[in-house]
Protein backbone atom coordinates (compact mmCIF):
# COMPACT_ATOMS: atom_id res chain seq x y z
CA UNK A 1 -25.97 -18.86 -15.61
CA UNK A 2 -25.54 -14.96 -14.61
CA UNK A 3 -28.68 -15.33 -12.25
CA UNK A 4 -27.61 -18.42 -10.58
CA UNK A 5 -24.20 -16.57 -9.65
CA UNK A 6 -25.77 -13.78 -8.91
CA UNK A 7 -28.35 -15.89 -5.96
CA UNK A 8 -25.26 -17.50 -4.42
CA UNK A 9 -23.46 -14.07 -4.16
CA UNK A 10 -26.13 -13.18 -2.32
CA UNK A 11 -27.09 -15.61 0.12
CA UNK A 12 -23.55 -15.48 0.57
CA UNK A 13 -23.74 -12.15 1.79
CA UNK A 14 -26.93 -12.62 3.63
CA UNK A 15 -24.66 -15.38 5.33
CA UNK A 16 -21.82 -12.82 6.02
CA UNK A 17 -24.30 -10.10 7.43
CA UNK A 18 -26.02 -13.08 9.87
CA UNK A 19 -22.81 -14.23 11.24
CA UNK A 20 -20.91 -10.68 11.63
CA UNK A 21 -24.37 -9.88 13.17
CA UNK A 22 -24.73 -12.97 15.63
CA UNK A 23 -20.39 -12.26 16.65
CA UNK A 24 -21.54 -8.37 17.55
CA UNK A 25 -24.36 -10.03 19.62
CA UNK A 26 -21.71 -12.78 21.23
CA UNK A 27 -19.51 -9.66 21.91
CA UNK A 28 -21.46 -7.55 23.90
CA UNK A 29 -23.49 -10.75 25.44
CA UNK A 30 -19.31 -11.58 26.59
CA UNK A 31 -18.80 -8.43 27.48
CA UNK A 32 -21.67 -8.17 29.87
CA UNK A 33 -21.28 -11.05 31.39
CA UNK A 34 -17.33 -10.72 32.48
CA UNK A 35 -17.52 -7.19 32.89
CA UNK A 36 -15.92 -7.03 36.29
CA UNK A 37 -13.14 -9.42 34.29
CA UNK A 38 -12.20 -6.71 31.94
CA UNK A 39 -12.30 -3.84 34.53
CA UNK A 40 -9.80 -5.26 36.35
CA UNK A 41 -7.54 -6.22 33.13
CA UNK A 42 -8.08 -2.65 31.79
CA UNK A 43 -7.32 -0.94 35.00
CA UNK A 44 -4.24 -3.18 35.69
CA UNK A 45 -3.56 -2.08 32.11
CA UNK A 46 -3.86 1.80 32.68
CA UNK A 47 -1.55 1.30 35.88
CA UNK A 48 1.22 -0.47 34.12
CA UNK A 49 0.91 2.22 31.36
CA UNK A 50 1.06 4.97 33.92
CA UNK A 51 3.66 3.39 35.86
CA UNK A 52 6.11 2.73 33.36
CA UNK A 53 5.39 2.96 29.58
CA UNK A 54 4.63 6.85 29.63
CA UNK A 55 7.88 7.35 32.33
CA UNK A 56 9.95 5.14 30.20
CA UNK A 57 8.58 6.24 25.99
CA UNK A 58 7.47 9.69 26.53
CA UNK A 59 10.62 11.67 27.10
CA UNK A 60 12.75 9.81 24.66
CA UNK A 61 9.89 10.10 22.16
CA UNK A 62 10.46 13.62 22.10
CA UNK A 63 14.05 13.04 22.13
CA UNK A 64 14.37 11.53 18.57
CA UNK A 65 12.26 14.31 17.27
CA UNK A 66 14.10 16.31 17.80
CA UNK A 67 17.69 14.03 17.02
CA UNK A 68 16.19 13.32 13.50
CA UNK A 69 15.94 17.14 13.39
CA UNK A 70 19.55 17.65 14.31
CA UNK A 71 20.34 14.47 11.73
CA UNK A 72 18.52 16.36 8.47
CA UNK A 73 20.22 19.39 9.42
CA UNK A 74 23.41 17.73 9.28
CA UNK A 75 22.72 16.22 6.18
CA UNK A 76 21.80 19.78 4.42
CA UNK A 77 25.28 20.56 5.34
CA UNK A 78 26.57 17.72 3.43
CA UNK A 79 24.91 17.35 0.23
CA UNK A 80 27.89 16.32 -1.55
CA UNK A 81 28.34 13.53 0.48
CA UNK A 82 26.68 9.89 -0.82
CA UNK A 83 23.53 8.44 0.36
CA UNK A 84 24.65 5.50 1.39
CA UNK A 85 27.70 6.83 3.79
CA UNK A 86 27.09 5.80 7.36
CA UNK A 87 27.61 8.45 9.70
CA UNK A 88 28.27 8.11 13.59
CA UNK A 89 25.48 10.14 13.86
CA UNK A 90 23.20 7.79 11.89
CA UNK A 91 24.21 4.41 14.25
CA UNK A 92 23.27 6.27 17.56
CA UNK A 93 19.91 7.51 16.74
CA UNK A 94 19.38 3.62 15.72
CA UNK A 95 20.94 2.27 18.41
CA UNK A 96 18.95 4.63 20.57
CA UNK A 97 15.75 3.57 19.17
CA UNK A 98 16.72 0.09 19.98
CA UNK A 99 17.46 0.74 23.43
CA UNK A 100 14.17 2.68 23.68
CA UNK A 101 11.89 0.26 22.02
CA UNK A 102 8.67 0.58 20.42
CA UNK A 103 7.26 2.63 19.31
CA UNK A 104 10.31 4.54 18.96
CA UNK A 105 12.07 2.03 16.62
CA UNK A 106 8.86 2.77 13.87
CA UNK A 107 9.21 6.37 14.05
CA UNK A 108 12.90 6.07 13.26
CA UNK A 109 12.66 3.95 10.53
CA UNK A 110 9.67 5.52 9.25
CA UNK A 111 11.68 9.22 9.70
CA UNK A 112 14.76 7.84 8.12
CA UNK A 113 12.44 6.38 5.12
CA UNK A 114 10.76 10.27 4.77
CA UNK A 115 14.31 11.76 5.09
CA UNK A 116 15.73 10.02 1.48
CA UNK A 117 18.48 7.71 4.29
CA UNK A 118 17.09 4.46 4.13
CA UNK A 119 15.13 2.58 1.19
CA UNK A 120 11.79 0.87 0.77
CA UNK A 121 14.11 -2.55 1.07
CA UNK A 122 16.08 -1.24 3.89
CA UNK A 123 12.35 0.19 5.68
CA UNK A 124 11.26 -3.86 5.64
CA UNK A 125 14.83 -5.03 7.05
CA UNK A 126 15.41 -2.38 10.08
CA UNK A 127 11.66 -2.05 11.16
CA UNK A 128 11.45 -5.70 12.74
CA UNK A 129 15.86 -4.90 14.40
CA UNK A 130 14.46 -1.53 15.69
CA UNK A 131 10.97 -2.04 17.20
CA UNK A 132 12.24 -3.83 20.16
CA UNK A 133 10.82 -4.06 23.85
CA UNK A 134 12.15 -1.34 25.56
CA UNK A 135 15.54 -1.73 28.24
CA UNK A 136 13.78 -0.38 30.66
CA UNK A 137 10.31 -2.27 30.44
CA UNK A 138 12.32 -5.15 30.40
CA UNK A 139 14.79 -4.59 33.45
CA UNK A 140 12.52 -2.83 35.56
CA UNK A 141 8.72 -3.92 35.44
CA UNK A 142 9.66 -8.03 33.88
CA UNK A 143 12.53 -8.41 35.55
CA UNK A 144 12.25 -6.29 38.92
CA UNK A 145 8.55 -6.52 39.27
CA UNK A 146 7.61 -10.07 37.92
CA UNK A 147 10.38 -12.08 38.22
CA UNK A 148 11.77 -10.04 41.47
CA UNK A 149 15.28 -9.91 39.63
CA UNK A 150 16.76 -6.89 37.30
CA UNK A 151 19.82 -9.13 36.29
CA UNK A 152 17.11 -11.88 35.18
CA UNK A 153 15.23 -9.08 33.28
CA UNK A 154 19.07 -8.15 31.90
CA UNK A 155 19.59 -11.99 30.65
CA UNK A 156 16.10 -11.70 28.78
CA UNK A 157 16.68 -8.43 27.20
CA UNK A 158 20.20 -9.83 25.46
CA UNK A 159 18.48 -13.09 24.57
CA UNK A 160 15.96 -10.66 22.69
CA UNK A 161 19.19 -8.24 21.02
CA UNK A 162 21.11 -11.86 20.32
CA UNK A 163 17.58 -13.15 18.64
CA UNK A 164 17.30 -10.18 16.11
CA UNK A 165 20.36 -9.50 15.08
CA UNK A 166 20.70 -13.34 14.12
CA UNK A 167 17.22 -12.73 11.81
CA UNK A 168 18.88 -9.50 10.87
CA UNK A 169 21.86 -11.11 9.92
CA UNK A 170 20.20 -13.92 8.15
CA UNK A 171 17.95 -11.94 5.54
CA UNK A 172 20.66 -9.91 4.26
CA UNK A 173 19.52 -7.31 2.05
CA UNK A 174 19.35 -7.58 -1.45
CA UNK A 175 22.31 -5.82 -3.77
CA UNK A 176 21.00 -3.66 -6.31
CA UNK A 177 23.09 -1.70 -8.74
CA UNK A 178 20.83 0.35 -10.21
CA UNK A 179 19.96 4.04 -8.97
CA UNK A 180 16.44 4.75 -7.89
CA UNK A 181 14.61 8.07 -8.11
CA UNK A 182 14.90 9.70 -4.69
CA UNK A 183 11.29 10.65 -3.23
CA UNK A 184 10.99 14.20 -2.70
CA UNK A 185 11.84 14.66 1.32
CA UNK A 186 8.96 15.80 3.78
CA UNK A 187 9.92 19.78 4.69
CA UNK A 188 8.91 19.61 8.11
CA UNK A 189 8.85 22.79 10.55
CA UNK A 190 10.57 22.25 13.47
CA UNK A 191 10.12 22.85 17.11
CA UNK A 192 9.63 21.68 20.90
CA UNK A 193 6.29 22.24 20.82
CA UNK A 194 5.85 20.03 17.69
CA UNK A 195 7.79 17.40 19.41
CA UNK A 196 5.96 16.97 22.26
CA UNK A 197 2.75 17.08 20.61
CA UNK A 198 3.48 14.15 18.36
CA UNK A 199 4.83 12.33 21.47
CA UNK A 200 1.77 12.76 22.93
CA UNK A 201 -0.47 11.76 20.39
CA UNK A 202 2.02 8.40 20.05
CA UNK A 203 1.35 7.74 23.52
CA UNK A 204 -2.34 7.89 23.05
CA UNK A 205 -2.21 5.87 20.40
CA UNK A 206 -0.27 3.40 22.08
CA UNK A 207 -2.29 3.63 25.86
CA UNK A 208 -5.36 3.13 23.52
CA UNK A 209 -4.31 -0.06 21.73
CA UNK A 210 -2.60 -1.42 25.17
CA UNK A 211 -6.55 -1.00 26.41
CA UNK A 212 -8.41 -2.28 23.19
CA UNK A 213 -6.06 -5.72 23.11
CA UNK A 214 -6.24 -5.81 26.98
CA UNK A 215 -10.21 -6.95 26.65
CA UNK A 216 -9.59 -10.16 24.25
CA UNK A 217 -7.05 -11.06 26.66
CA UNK A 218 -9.02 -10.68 29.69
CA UNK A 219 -12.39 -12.36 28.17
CA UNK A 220 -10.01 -15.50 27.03
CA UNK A 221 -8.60 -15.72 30.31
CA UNK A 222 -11.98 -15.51 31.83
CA UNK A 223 -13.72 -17.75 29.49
CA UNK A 224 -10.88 -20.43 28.77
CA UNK A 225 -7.83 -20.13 31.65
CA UNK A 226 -5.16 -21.95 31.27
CA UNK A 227 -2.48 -22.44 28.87
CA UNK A 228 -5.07 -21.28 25.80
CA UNK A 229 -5.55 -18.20 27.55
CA UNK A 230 -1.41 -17.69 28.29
CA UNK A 231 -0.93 -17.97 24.56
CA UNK A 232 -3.84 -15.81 23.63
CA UNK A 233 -2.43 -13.20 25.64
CA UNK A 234 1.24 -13.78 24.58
CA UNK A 235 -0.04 -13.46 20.87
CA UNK A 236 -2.15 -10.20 21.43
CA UNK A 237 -0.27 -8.12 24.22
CA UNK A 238 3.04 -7.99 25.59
CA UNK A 239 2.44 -6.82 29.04
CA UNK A 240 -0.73 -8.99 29.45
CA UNK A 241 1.12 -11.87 28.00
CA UNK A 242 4.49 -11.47 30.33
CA UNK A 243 1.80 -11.31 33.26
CA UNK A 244 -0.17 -14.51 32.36
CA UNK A 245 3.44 -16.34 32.20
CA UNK A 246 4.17 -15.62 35.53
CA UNK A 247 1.21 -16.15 36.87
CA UNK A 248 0.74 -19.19 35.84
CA UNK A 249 4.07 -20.85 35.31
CA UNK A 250 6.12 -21.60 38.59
CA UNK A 251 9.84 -20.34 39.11
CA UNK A 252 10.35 -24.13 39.20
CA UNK A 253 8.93 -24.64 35.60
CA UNK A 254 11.05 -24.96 32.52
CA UNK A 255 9.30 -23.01 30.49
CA UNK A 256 8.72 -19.82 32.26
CA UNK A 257 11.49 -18.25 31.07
CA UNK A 258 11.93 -19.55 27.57
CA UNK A 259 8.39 -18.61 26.96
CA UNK A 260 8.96 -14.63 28.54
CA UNK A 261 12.10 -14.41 25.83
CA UNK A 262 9.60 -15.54 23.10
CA UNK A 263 7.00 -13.03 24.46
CA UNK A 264 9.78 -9.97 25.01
CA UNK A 265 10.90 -10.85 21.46
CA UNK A 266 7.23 -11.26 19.20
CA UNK A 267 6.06 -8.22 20.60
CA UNK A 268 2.28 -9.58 20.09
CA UNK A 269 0.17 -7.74 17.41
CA UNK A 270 -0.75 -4.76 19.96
CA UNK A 271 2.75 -4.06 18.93
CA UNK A 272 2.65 -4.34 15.18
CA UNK A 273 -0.23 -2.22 15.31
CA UNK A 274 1.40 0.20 17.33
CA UNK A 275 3.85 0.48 15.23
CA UNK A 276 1.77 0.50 12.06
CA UNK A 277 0.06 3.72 13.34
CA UNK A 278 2.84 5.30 14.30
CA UNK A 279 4.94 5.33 11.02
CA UNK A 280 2.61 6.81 8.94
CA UNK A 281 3.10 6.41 5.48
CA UNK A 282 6.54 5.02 5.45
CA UNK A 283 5.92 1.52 3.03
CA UNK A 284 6.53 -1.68 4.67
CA UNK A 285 5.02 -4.83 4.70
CA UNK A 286 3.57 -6.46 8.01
CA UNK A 287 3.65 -9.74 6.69
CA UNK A 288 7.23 -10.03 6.80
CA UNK A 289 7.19 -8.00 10.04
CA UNK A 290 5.22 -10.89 11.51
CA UNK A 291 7.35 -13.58 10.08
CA UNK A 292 10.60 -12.04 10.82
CA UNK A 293 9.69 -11.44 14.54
CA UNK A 294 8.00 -14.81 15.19
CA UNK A 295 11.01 -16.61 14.06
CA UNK A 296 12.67 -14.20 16.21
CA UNK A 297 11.21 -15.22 19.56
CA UNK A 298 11.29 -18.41 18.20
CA UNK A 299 15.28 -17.82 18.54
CA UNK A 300 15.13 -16.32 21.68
CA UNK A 301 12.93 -19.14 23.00
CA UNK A 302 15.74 -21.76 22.63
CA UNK A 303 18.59 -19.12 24.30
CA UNK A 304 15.86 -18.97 27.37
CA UNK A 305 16.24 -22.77 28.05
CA UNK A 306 20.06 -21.84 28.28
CA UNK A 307 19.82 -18.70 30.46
CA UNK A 308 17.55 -20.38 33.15
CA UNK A 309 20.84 -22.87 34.66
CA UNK A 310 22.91 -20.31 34.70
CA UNK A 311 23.64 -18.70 38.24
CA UNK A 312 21.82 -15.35 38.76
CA UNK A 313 22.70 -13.09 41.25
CA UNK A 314 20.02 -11.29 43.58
């Protein structure tokens, strides 16, 4: 009986090795084939990047570095005071990372976990609130450059705020009277230089992902087109995804904008794993991540059928 399960583990292996080695041969047969495909996707990729991701994350990257050093200082001051005291201090370094976007959101959440202000339940709750689209992405290169209109980009970036704070709302957090351990805080040394670096090494982390998820994208849309390829790249990237709506769904179409608020909101897993590198060891689960933010563009899907007849001004 131990011998026969023993022969099917192992042609089942044998099977595993043939097919992950036939995909690896698909892959690179893919890539050669639709080369000039994915040079174009990466280097429109790189430009948006350039243009407006490290203008728009850098700088305020290094900003909450060095407000979550100002924040723990603070705190030192005020040991008496309870944990779970809200501070003004505390709302506008969140509502900062909101504004900012990702990944900016997961370093807050993931500094505020490492800093003893926020629990493990708390982590799960405010990651998928915090790691928004950024204002400016949104205003400026969807709604100036796409859509030729910074009040339309406005209109999508409050259907995305109105989306999560009704899933924010709606899994309120669970009461618990009983007193944890605290983790022992990370003693970090602080300084400019410090900041910067790990701003820097964000951004490469993030430029790299934005260029690894741009080739699935651009070998879907070269392979499939379509609508299959529009959701592919809605799914996997945000920029790539807010590009293939436009470009293939008319002004005129009903579900242009509907399906931009569903892409601003989801994020696409470029995101998630954006985020997931960038807050470290911070606990939190990326299956409810997920969850939470698809039923959040699913939200913010049905308040883009609304925004679309309203009047927008030039």
């Amino acid at each position: 009986m131990t011998t026969i399960i023993w022969q099917k583990k192992k042609r089942a292996i044998h099977l595993i090795h043939f097919l992950f080695t036939v995909s690896l041969f698909l892959i690179a047969l893919l890539l050669f084939l639709y080369s000039s495909e994915i040079k174009k996707t990466i280097q429109s990729t790189l430009i948006i990047a350039y243009k407006s991701l490290i203008p728009t994350l850098f700088p305020f990257m290094i900003l909450s570095g060095v407000s979550m050093h100002v924040l723990c200082q603070s705190d030192e001051k005020k040991q008496c005071e309870p944990r779970n005291t809200k501070r003004l201090s505390h709302y506008l370094l969140l509502a900062s990372a909101m504004v900012f976007g990702f990944p900016i959101g997961a370093k807050v959440v993931s500094d505020l976990y490492n800093e003893n202000k926020i629990t493990m339940e708390e982590t799960n709750r405010y990651l998928p609130l915090l790691n928004q689209t950024s204002l400016p992405f949104v205003t400026l290169v969807v709604g100036h450059d796409f859509l030729s209109s910074s009040t339309l980009g406005l209109m999508l970036y409050t259907c995305m705020l109105l989306s999560a704070f009704i899933v924010f709302l709606y899994t309120r957090e669970k009461r618990n009277d009983t007193i944890l351990p605290k983790k022992p805080s990370v003693t970090r040394d602080f300084s400019l230089v410090s900041c910067i670096r790990n701003a820097t090494q964000n951004m490469l982390y993030i430029v790299g992902f934005l260029v690894a998820f741009s080739i699935p994208t651009a070998l879907a849309k070269a392979c499939f087109g379509g609508v299959f390829s529009v959701l592919i790249s809605m799914v996997l990237e945000l920029s790539s995804g807010c590009c293939a709506i436009v470009e293939y769904f008319s002004s005129a179409s009903l579900f242009r904008i509907p399906l931009l608020c569903f892409c601003i909101s989801f994020g696409g897993f470029c995101v998630g794993a954006q985020s997931k590198m960038c807050i470290g060891e911070a606990p939190f689960s990326m299956r409810e991540y997920y969850i939470r933010k698809f039923f959040q563009g699913i939200i913010a899907f049905c308040l883009g059928f609304f925004i679309q007849f309203l009047p927008i001004p030039k």
